[in-house]
Each structure stands twice: as structure tokens, then as C-alpha cells.
PDB file of N, CA and C in Angstrom:
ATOM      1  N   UNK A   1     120.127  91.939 109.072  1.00  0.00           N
ATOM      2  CA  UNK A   1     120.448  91.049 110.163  1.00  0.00           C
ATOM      3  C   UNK A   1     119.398  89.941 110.202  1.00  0.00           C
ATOM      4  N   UNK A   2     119.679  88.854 110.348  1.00  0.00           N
ATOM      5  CA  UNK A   2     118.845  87.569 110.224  1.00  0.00           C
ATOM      6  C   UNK A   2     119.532  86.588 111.066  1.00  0.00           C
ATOM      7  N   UNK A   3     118.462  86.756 112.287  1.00  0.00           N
ATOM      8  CA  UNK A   3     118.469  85.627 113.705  1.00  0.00           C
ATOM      9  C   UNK A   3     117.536  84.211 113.626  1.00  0.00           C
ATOM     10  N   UNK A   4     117.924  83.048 113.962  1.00  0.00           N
ATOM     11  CA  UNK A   4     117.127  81.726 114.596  1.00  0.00           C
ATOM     12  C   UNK A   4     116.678  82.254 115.638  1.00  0.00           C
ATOM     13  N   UNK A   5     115.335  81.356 115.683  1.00  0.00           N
ATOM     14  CA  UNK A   5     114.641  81.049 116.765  1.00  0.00           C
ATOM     15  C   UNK A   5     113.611  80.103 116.576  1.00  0.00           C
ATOM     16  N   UNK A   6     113.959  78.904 117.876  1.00  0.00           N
ATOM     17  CA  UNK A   6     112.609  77.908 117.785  1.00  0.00           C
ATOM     18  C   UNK A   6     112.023  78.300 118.501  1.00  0.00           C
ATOM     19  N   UNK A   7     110.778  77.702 118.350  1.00  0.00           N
ATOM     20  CA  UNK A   7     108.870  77.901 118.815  1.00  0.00           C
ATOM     21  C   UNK A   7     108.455  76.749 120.030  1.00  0.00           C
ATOM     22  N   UNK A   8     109.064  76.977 120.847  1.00  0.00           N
ATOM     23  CA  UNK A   8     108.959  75.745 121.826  1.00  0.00           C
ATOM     24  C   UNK A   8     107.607  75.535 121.756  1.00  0.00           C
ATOM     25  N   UNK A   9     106.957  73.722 122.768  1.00  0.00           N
ATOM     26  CA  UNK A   9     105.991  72.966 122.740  1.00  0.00           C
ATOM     27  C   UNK A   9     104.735  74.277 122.686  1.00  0.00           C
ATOM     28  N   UNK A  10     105.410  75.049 124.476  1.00  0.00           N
ATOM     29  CA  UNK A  10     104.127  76.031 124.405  1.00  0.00           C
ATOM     30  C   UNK A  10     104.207  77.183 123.739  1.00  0.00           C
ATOM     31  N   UNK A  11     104.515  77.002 122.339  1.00  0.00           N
ATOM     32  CA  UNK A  11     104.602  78.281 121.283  1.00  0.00           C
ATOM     33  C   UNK A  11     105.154  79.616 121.732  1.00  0.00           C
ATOM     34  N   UNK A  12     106.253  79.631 122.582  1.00  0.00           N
ATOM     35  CA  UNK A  12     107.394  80.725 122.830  1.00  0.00           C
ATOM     36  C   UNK A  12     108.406  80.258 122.146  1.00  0.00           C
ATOM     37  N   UNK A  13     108.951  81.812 122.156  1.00  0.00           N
ATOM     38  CA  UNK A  13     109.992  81.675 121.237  1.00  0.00           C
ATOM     39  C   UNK A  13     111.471  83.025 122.120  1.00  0.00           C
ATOM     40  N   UNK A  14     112.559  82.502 122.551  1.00  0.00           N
ATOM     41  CA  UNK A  14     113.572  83.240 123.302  1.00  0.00           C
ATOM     42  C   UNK A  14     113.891  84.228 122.035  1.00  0.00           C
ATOM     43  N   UNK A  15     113.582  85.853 122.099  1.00  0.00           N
ATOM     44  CA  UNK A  15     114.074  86.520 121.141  1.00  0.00           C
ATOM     45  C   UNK A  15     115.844  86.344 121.459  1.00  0.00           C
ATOM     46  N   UNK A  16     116.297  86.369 120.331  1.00  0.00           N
ATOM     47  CA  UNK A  16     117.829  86.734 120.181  1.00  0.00           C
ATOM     48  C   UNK A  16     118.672  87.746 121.208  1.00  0.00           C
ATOM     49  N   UNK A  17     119.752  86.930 121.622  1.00  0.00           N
ATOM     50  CA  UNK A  17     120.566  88.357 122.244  1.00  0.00           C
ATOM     51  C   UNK A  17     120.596  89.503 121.662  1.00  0.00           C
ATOM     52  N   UNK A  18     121.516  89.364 120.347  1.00  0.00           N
ATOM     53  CA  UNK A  18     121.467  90.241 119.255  1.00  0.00           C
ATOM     54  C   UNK A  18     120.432  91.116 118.775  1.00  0.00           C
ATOM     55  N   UNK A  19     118.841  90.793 118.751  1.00  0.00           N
ATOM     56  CA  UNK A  19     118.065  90.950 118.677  1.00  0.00           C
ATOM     57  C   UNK A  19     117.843  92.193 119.590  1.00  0.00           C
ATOM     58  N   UNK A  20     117.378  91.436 120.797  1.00  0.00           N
ATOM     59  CA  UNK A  20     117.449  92.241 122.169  1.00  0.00           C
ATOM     60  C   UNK A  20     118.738  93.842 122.410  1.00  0.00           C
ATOM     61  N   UNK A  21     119.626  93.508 122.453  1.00  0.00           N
ATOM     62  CA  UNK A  21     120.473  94.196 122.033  1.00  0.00           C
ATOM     63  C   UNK A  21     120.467  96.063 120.977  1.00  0.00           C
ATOM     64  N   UNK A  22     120.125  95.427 119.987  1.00  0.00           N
ATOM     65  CA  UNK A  22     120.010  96.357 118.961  1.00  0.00           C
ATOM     66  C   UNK A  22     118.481  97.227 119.169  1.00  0.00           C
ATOM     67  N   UNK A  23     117.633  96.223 119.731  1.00  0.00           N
ATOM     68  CA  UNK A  23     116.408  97.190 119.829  1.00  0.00           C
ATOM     69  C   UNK A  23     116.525  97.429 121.325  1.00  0.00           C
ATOM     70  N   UNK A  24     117.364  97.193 122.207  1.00  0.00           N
ATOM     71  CA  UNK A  24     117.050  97.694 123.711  1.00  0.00           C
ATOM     72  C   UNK A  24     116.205  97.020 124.331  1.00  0.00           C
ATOM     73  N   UNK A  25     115.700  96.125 124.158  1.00  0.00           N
ATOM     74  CA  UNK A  25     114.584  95.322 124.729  1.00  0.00           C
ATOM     75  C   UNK A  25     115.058  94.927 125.919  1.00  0.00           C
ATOM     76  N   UNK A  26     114.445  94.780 127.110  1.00  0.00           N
ATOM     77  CA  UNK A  26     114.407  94.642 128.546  1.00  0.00           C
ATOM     78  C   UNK A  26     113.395  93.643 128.980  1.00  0.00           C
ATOM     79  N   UNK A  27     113.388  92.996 129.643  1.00  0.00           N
ATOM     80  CA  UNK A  27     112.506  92.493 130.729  1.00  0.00           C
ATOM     81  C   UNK A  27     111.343  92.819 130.712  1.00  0.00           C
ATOM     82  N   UNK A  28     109.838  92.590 130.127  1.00  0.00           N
ATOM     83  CA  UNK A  28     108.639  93.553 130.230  1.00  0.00           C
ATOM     84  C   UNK A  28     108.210  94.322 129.203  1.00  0.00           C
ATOM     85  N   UNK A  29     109.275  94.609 127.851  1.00  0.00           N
ATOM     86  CA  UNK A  29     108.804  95.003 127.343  1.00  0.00           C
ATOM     87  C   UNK A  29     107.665  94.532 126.537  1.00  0.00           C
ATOM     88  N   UNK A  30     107.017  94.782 125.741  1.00  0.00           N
ATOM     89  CA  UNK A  30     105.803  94.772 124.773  1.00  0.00           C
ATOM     90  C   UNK A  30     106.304  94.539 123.340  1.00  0.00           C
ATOM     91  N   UNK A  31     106.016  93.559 122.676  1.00  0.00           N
ATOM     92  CA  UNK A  31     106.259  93.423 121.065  1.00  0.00           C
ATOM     93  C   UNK A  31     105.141  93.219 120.410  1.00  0.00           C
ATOM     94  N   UNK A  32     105.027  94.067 119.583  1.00  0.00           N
ATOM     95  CA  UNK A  32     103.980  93.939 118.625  1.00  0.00           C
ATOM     96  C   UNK A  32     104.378  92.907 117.111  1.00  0.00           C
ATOM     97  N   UNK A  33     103.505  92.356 117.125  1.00  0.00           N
ATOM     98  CA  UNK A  33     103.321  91.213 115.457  1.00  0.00           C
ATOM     99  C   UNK A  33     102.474  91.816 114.927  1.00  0.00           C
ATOM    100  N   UNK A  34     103.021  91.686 113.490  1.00  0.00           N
ATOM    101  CA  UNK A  34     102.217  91.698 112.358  1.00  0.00           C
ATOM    102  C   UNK A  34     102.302  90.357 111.113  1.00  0.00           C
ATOM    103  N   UNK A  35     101.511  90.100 111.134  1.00  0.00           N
ATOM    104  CA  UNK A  35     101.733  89.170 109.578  1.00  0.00           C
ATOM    105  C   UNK A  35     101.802  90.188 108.476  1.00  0.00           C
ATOM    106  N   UNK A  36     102.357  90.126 107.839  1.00  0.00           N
ATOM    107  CA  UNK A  36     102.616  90.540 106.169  1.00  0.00           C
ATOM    108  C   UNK A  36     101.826  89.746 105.133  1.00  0.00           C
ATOM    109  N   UNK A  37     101.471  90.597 104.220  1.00  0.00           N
ATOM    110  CA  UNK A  37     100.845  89.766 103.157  1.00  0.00           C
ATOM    111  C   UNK A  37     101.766  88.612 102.239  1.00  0.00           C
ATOM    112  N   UNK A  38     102.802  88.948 102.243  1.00  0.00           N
ATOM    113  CA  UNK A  38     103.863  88.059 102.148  1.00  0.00           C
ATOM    114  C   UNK A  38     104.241  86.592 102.423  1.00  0.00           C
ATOM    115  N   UNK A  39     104.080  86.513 103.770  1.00  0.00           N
ATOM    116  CA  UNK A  39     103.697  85.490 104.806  1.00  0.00           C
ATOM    117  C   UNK A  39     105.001  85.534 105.686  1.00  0.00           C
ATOM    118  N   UNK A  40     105.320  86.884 105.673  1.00  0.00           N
ATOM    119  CA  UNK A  40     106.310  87.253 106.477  1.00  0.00           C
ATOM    120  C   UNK A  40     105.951  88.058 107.836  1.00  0.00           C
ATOM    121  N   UNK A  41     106.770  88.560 109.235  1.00  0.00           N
ATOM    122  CA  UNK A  41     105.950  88.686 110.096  1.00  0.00           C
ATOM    123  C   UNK A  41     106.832  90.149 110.149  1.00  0.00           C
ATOM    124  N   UNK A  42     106.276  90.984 111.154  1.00  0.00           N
ATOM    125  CA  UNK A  42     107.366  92.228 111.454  1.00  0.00           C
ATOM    126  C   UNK A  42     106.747  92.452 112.513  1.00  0.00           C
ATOM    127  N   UNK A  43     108.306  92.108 113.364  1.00  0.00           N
ATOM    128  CA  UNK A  43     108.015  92.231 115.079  1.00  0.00           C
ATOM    129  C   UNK A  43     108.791  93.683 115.628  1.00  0.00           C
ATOM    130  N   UNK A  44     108.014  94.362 116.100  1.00  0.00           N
ATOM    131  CA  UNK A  44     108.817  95.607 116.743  1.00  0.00           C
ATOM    132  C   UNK A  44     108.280  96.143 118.437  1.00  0.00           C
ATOM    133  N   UNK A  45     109.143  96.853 118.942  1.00  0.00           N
ATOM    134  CA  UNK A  45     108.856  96.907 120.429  1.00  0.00           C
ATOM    135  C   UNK A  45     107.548  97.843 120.324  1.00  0.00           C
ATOM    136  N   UNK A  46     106.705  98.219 121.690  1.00  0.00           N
ATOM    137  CA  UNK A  46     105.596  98.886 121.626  1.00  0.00           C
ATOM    138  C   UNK A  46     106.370 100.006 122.437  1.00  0.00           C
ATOM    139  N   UNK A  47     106.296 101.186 122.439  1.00  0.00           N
ATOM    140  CA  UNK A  47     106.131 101.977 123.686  1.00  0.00           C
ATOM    141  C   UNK A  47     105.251 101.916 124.692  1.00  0.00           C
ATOM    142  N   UNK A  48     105.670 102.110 125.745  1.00  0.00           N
ATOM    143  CA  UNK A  48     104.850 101.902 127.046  1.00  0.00           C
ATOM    144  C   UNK A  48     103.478 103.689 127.138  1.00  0.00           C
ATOM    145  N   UNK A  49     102.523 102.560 126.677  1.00  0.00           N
ATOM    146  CA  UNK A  49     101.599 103.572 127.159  1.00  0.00           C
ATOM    147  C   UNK A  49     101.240 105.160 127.963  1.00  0.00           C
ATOM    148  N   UNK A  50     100.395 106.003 128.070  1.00  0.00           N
ATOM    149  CA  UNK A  50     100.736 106.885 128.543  1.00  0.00           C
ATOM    150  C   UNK A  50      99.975 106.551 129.529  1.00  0.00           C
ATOM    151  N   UNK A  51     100.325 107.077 131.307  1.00  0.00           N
ATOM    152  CA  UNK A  51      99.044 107.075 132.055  1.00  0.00           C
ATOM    153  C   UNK A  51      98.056 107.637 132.130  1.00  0.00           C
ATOM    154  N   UNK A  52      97.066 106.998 131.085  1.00  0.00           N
ATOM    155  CA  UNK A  52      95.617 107.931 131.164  1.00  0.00           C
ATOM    156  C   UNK A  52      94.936 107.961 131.714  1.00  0.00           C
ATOM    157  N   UNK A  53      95.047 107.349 133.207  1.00  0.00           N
ATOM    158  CA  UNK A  53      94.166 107.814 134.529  1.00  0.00           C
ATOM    159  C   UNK A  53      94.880 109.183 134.823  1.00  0.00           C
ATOM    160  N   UNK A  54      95.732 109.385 134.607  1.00  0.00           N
ATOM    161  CA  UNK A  54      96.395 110.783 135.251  1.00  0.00           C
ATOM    162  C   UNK A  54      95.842 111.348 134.409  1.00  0.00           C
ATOM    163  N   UNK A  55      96.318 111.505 133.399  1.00  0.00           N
ATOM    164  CA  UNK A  55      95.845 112.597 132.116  1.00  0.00           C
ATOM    165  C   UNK A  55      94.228 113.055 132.148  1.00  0.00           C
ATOM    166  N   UNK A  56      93.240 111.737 132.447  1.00  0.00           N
ATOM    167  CA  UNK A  56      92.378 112.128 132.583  1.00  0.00           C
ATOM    168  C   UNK A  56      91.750 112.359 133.676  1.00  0.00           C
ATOM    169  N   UNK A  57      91.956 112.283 135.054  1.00  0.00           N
ATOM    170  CA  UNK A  57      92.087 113.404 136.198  1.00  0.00           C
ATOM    171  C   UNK A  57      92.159 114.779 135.744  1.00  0.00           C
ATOM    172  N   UNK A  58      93.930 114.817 135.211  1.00  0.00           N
ATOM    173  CA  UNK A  58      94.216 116.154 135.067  1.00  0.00           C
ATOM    174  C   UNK A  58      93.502 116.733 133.984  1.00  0.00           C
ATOM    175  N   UNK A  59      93.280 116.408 133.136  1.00  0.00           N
ATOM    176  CA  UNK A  59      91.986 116.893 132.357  1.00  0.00           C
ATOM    177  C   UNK A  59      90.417 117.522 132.661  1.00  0.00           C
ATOM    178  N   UNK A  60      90.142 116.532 133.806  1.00  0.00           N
ATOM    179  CA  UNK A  60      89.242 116.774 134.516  1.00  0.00           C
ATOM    180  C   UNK A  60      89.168 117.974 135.370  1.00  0.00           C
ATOM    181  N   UNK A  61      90.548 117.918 135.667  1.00  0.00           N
ATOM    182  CA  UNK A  61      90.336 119.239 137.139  1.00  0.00           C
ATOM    183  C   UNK A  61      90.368 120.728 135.989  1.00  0.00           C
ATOM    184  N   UNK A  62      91.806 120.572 134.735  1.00  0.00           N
ATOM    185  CA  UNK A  62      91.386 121.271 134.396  1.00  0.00           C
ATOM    186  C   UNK A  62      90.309 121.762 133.638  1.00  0.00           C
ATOM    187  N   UNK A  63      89.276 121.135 133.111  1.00  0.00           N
ATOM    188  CA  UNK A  63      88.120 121.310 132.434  1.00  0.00           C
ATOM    189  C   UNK A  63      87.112 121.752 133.652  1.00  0.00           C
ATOM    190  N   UNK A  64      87.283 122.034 134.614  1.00  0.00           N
ATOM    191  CA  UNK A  64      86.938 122.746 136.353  1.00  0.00           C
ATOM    192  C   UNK A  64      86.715 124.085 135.903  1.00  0.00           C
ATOM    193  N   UNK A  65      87.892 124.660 135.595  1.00  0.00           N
ATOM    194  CA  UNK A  65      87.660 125.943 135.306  1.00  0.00           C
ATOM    195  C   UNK A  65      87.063 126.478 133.681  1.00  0.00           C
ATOM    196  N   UNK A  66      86.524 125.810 132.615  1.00  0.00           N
ATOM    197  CA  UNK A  66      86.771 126.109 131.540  1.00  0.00           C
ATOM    198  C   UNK A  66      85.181 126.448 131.125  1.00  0.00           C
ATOM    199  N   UNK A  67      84.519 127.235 131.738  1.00  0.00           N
ATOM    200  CA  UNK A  67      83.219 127.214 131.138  1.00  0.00           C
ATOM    201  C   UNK A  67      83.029 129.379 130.988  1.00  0.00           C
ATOM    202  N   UNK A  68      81.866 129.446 130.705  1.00  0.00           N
ATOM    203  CA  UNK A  68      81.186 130.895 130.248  1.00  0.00           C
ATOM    204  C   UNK A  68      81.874 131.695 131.462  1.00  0.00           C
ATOM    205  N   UNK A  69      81.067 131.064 132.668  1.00  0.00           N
ATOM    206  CA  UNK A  69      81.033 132.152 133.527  1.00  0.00           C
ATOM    207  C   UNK A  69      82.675 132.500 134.402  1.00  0.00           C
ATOM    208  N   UNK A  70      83.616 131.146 134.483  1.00  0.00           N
ATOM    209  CA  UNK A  70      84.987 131.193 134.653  1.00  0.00           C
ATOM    210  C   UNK A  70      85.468 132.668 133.535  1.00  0.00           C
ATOM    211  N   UNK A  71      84.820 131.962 132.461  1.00  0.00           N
ATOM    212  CA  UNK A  71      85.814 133.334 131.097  1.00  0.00           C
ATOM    213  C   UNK A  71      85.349 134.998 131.672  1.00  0.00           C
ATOM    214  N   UNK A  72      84.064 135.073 131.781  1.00  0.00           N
ATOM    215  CA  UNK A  72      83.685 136.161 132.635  1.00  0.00           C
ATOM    216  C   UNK A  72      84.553 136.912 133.898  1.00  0.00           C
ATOM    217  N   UNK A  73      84.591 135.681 134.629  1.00  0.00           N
ATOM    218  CA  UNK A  73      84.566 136.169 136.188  1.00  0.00           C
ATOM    219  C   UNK A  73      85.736 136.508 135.973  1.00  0.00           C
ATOM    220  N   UNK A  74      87.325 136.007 135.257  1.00  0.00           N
ATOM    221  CA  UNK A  74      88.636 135.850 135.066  1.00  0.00           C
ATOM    222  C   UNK A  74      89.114 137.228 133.705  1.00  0.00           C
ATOM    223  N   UNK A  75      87.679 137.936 133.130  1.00  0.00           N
ATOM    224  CA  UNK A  75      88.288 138.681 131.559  1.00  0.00           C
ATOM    225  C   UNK A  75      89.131 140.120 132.359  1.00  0.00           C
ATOM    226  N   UNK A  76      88.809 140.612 133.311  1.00  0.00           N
ATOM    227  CA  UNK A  76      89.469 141.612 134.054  1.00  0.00           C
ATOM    228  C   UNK A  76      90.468 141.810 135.076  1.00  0.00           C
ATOM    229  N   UNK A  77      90.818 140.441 134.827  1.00  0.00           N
ATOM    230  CA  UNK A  77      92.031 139.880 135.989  1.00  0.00           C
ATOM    231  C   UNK A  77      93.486 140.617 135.338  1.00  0.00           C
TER     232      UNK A  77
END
């Protein structure tokens, strides 16, 4: 599949309906560029990050319980 697109004054460029379309692209999403050694480019969507303030909270609380004397106090439970 091979789409146009111009590079307006301030160097945007409207991805393709078609484009949009086939990869699901929405409002907000994230595209990653690459140049190619080629001098070709390869644009693909990003996934949306994980929240690693949560993760690392929850990491935190659980690393709460994870030491010597927890393994102790918990081996006869």
C-alpha cells in the first residue's frame, strides 16, 4: 500500500485516511519514525505506555513485606 502526503510550511504532515484506518490510529495516538539506511523512513504506532507510578507504588507496598524477618514470622502460617 503506498499513500501521498505533503509536509506543510510547519513540517506536518495529515497521515492518510487509509493509513489511519488499517493501523487503527485515533486521535492521540503516538508514531514512532525511523530513518532507514536506505533513506527510507518506517512509521509505526507506539503503544501507550504502562503506568509506572502505579506499578511502582505497587511494587513498593509489595516489597513491604519481602524481607528475612517477614519470611520468618510468615514460615508457620
Amino acid at each position: 500500500m503506498s499513500q501521498l502526503a505533503k509536509l506543510s510550511h510547519k513540517g506536518q504532515i495529515t497521515v492518510p485516511a487509509e493509513v489511519r484506518k488499517r493501523l487503527q490510529l485515533k486521535a492521540g495516538d503516538t508514531l514512532a519514525w525511523e530513518v532507514l539506511e536506505n533513506g527510507k523512513i518506517s512509521v509505526h504506532r507506539v503503544e501507550e505506555p504502562l503506568d509506572t507510578s502505579y506499578l511502582t507504588a505497587l511494587n513498593d507496598a509489595l516489597s513491604e513485606w519481602n524481607s528475612a524477618e517477614d519470611d520468618e514470622a510468615y514460615r508457620n502460617l
